[in-house]
Protein backbone atom coordinates (compact mmCIF):
# COMPACT_ATOMS: atom_id res chain seq x y z
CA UNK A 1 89.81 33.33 2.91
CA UNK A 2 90.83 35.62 5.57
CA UNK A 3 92.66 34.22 8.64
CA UNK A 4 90.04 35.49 11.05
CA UNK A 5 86.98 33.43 8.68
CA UNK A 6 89.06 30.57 9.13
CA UNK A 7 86.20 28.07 9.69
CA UNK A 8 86.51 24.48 12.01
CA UNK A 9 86.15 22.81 9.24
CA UNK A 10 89.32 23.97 7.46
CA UNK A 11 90.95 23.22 10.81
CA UNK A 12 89.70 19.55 11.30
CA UNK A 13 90.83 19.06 7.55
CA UNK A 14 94.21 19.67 8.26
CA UNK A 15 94.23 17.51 11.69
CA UNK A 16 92.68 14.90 9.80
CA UNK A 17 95.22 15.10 6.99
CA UNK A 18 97.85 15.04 9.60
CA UNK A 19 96.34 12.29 11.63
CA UNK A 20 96.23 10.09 8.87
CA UNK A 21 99.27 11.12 7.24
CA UNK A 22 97.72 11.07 3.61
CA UNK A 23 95.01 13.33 1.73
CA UNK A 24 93.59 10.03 0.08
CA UNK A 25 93.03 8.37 3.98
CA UNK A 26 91.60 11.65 5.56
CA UNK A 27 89.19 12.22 2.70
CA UNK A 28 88.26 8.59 3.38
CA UNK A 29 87.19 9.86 6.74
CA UNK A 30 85.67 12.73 6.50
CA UNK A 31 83.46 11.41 3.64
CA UNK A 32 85.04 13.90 0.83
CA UNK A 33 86.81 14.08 -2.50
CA UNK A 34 90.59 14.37 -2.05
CA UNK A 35 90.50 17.32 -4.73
CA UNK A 36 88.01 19.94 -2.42
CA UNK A 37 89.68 18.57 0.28
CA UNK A 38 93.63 19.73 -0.88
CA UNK A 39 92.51 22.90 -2.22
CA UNK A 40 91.98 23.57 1.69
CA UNK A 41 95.10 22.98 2.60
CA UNK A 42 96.60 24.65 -0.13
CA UNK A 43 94.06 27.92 1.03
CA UNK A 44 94.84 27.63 4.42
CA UNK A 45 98.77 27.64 3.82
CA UNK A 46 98.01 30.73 1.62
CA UNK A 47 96.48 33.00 4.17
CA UNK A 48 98.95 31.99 6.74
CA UNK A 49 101.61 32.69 3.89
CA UNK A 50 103.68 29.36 5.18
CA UNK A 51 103.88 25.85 3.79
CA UNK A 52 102.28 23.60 6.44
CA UNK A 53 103.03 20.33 4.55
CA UNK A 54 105.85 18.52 2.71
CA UNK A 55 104.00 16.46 0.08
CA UNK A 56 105.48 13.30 -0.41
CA UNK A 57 104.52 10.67 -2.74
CA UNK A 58 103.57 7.90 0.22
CA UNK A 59 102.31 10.89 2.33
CA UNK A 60 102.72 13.69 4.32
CA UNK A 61 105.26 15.10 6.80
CA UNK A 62 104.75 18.67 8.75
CA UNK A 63 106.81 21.47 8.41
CA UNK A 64 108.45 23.49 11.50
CA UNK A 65 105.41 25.91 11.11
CA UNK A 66 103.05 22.94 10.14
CA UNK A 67 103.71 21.69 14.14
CA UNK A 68 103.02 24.65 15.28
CA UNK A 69 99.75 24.80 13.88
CA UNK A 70 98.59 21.59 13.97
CA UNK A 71 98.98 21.79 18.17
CA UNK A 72 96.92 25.12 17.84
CA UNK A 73 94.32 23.36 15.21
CA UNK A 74 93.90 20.84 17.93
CA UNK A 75 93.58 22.80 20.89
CA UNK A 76 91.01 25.41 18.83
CA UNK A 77 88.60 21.83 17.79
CA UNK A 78 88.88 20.84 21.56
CA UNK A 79 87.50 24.14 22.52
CA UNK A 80 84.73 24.48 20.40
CA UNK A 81 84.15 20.50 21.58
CA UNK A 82 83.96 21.71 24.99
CA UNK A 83 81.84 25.13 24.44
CA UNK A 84 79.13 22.89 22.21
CA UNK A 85 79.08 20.42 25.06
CA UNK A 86 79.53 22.98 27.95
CA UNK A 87 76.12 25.14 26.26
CA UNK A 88 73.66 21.75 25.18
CA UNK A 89 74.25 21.04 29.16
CA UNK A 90 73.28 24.55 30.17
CA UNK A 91 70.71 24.64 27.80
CA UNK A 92 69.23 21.33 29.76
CA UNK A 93 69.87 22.84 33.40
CA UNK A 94 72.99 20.24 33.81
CA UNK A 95 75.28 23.26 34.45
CA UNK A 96 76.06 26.42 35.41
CA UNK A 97 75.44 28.48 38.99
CA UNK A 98 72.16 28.63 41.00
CA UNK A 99 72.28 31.21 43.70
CA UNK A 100 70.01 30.13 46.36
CA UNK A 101 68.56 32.73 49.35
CA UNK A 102 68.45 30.41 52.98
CA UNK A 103 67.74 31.36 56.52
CA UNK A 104 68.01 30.08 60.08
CA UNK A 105 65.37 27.11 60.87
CA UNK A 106 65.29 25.77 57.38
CA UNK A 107 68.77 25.24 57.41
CA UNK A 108 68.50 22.49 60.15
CA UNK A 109 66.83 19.81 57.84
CA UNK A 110 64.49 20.62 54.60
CA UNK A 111 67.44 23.26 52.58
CA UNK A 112 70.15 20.76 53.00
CA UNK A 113 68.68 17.78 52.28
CA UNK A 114 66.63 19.61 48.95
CA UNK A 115 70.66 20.92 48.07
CA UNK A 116 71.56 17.09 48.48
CA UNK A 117 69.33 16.19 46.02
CA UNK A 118 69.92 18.64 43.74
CA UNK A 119 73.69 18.07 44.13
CA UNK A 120 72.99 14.47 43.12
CA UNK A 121 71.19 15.00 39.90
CA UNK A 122 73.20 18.08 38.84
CA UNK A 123 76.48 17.60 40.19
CA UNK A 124 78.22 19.82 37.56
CA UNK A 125 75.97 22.99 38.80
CA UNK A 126 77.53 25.28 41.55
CA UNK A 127 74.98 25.92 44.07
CA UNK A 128 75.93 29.40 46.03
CA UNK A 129 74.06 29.87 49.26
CA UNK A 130 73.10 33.09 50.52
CA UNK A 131 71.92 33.47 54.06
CA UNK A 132 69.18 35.88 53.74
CA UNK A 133 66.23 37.49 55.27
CA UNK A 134 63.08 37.66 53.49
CA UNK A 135 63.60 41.62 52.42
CA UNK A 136 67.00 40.56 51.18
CA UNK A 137 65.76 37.81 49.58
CA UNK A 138 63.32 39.96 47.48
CA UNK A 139 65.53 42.70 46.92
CA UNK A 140 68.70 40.25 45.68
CA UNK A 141 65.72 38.37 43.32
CA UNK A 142 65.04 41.95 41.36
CA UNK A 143 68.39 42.32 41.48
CA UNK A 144 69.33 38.85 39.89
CA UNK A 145 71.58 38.21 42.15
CA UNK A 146 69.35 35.09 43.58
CA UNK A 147 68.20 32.63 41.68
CA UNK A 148 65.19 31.61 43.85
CA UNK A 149 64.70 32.42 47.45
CA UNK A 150 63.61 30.09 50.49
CA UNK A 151 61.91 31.39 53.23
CA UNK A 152 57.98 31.76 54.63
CA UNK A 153 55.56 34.46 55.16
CA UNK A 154 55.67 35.84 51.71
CA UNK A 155 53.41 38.58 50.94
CA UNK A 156 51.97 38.24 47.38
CA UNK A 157 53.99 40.34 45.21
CA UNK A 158 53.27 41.12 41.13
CA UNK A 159 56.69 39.98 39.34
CA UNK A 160 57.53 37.19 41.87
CA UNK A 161 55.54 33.45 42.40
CA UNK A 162 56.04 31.86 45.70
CA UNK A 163 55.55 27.84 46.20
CA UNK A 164 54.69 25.75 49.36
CA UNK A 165 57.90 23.55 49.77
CA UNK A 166 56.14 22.32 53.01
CA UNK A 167 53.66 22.88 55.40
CA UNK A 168 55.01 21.94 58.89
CA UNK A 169 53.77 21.94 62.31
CA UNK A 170 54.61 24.20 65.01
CA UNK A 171 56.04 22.94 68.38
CA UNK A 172 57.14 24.23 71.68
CA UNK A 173 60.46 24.45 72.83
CA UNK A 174 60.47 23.42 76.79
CA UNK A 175 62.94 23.35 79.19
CA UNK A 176 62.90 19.41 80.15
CA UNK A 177 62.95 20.20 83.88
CA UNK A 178 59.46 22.25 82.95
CA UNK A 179 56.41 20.70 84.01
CA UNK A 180 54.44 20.59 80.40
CA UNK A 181 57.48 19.03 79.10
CA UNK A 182 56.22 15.38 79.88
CA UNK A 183 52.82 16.27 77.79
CA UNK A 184 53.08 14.27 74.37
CA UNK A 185 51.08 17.35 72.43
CA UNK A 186 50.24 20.99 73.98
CA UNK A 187 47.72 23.30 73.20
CA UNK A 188 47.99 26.80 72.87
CA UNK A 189 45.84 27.43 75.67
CA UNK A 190 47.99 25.24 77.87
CA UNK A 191 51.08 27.48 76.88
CA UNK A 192 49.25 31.09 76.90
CA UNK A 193 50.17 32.35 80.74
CA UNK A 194 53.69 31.31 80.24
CA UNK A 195 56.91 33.75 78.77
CA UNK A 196 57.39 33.31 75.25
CA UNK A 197 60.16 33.79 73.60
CA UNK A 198 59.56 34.57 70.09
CA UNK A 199 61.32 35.66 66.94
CA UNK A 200 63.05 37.55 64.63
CA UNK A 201 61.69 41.00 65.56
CA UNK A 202 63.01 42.48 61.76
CA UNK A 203 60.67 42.63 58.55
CA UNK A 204 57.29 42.58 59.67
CA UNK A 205 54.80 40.92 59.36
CA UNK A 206 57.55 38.17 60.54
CA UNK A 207 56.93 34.77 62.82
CA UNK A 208 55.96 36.81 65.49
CA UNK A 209 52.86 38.52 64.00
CA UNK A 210 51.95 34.66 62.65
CA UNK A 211 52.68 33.13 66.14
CA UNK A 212 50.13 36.08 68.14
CA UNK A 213 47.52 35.96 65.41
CA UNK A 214 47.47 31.76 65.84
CA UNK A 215 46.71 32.93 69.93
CA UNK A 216 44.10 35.96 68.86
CA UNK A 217 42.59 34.12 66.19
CA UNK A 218 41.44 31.51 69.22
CA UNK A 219 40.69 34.07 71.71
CA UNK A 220 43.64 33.79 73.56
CA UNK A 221 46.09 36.29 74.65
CA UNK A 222 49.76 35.49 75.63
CA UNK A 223 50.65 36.82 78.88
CA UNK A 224 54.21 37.76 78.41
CA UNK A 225 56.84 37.46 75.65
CA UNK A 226 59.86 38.91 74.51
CA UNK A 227 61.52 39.49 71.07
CA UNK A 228 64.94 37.98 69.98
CA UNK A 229 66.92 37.78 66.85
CA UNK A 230 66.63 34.46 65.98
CA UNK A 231 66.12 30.88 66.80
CA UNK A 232 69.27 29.88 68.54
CA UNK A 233 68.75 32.72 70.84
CA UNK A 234 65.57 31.77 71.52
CA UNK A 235 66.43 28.16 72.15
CA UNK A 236 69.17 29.14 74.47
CA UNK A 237 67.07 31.09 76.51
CA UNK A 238 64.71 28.13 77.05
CA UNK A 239 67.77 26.33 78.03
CA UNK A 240 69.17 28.66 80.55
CA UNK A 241 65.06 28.31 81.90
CA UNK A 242 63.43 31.37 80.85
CA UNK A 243 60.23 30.89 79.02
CA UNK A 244 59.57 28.58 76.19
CA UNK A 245 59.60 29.09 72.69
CA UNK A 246 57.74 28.17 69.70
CA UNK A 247 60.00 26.06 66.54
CA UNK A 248 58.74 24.71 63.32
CA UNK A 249 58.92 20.98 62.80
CA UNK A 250 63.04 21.39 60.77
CA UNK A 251 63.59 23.46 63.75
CA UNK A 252 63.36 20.89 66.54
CA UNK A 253 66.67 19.26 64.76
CA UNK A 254 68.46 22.28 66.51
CA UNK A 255 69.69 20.29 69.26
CA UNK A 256 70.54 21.82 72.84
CA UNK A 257 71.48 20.24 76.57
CA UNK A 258 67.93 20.30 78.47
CA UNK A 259 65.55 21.03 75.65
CA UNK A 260 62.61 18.67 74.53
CA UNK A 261 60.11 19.76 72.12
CA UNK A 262 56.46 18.70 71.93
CA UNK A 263 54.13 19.01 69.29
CA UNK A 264 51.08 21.13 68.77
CA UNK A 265 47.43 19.75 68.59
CA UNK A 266 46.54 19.28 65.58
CA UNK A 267 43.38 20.91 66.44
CA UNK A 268 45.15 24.31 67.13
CA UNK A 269 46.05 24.48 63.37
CA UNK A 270 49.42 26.25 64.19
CA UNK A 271 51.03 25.09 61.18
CA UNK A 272 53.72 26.89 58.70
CA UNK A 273 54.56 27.24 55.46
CA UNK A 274 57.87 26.67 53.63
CA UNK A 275 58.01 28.61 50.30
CA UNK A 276 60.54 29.20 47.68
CA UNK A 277 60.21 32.59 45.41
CA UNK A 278 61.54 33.22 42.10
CA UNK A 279 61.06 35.69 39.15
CA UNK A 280 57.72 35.00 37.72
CA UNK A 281 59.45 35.47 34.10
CA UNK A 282 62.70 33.12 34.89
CA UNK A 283 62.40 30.88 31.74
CA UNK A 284 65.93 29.17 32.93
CA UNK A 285 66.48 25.43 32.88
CA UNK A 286 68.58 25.74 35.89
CA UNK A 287 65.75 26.83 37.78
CA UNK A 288 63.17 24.77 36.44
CA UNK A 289 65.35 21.35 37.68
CA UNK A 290 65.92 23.00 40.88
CA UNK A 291 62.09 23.64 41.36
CA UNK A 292 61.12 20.26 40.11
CA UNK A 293 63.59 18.73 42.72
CA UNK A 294 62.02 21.25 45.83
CA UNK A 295 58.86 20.15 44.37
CA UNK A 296 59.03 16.42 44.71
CA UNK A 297 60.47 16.85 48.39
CA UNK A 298 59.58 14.26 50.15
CA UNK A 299 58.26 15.48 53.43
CA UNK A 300 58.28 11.82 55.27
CA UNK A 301 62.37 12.74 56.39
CA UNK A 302 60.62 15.27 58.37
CA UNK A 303 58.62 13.00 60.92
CA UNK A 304 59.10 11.47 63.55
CA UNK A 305 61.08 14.79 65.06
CA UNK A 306 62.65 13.34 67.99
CA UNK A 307 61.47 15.13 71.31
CA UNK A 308 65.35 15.66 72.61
């Protein structure tokens, strides 16, 4: 038997034998004759070309070398323990790293608390968060360097699936000083002569091209807006009283000295899509638990959205 075929079996033999301090009691245990079960020993001292044993006849005592290797034996049988245990529970989607792609307005309410539950089924998995535009998103996904990808306005694409997370309503971001800001819904019409201050103005078709199309669809046109980066921008120029803005649902948990936000009409359909994206031919179990979890999101935590 060459030392580097060794096998675990020879190894737990010898711990056993040691353990129990007798060939007769260890092949007891491991449910063997005491005959197959010294010619192991007697192999594995033979490739190692030291005695590991002093046979006695009520037992066994180790030899200097004998120590050595029965610390080594153990440490080797705890190893393999682990790796066994460590790959059944990545082969269920109990371990291992799931990079998730975020962005701005999500990250207010629906990501965290779909990470929360995640984090409390699969608390051994190490969840990486990537702030990320949608082009990023994509790109990283070829790239596998994402796992799955959370964002909206995904075009269809041939080697990725996108999901509705949630569909939330839209609502307007008012100064609370502004005279529509005691209205419990608006309508797009009411909103249309104002400044709006919409965003991000990067990877088109983006919110923006969503939020005008909502107005053209109904035969409105908008006045006056202006681009910014992102939502907090936005939101602090409604502050400051310049213009209003217009937040998904998660978004109105952004919360800002002087801002209200009201709802609206349901008849206006100006509603919005969470999504998540992954590789169409991602077989993993890691993302299949993290889908089921974004899945059964329970969209209830999102109502209610307090106007302040």
């Amino acid at each position: 038997m060459d030392i580097a075929a060794m096998e675990l079996h020879h190894l737990r033999s010898f711990v056993t034998v040691v353990e129990q301090r007798s060939f007769r009691a260890a092949a007891l245990q491991l449910h063997v004759s005491q005959p197959p079960l010294s010619r192991q020993i007697r192999q594995l001292e033979e490739r190692l070309g030291v005695s590991l044993l002093i046979r006695k006849p009520r037992g066994i005592e180790l030899t200097d070398a004998g120590t050595v290797f029965f610390d080594e034996a153990r440490n080797i049988l705890a190893l393999a323990a682990q790796a066994a245990n460590r790959t059944q529970l990545a082969g269920r989607g109990q371990i291992g790293r799931l990079d998730v792609g975020v962005f701005g307005s999500a990250m207010f309410n629906t990501i965290p608390r779909i990470i929360r539950e995640f984090r409390s089924r699969y608390p051994r998995v190490l969840i990486a968060l990537h702030n990320m535009d949608r082009d990023s998103q994509t790109k990283a996904l070829r790239e596998q360097r994402l796992t799955v990808g959370i964002n909206r306005l995904f075009p269809d694409q041939p080697d990725l699936t996108s999901e509705v997370i949630l569909t939330e309503r839209l609502h307007v971001a008012l100064h609370d000083q502004h005279p529509l800001a005691a209205r419990s819904v608006l309508g797009l019409a009411d909103i249309s002569d104002q400044v709006l201050i919409l965003y991000p103005h990067i990877s088109r078709p983006s919110f923006i091209d969503y939020i005008l199309r909502l107005f053209y669809e109904r035969g409105i046109s908008p006045s006056r807006f202006h681009e910014v980066d992102d939502l907090t921008t936005a939101v602090t120029h409604v502050a400051s009283g310049f213009g209003l803005s217009m937040v998904t649902e998660s978004a109105c948990n952004l919360r800002m000295p002087n801002i209200v936000y009201v709802p609206i009409r349901p008849e206006d359909k100006a509603v919005l899509n969470l999504c998540m994206i992954y590789r169409s031919n991602d077989e993993s179990k890691l993302l299949s638990a993290f889908l089921d979890v974004a899945r059964n999101f329970d969209p209830e935590c999102l109502e209610n959205t307090p106007r302040r």
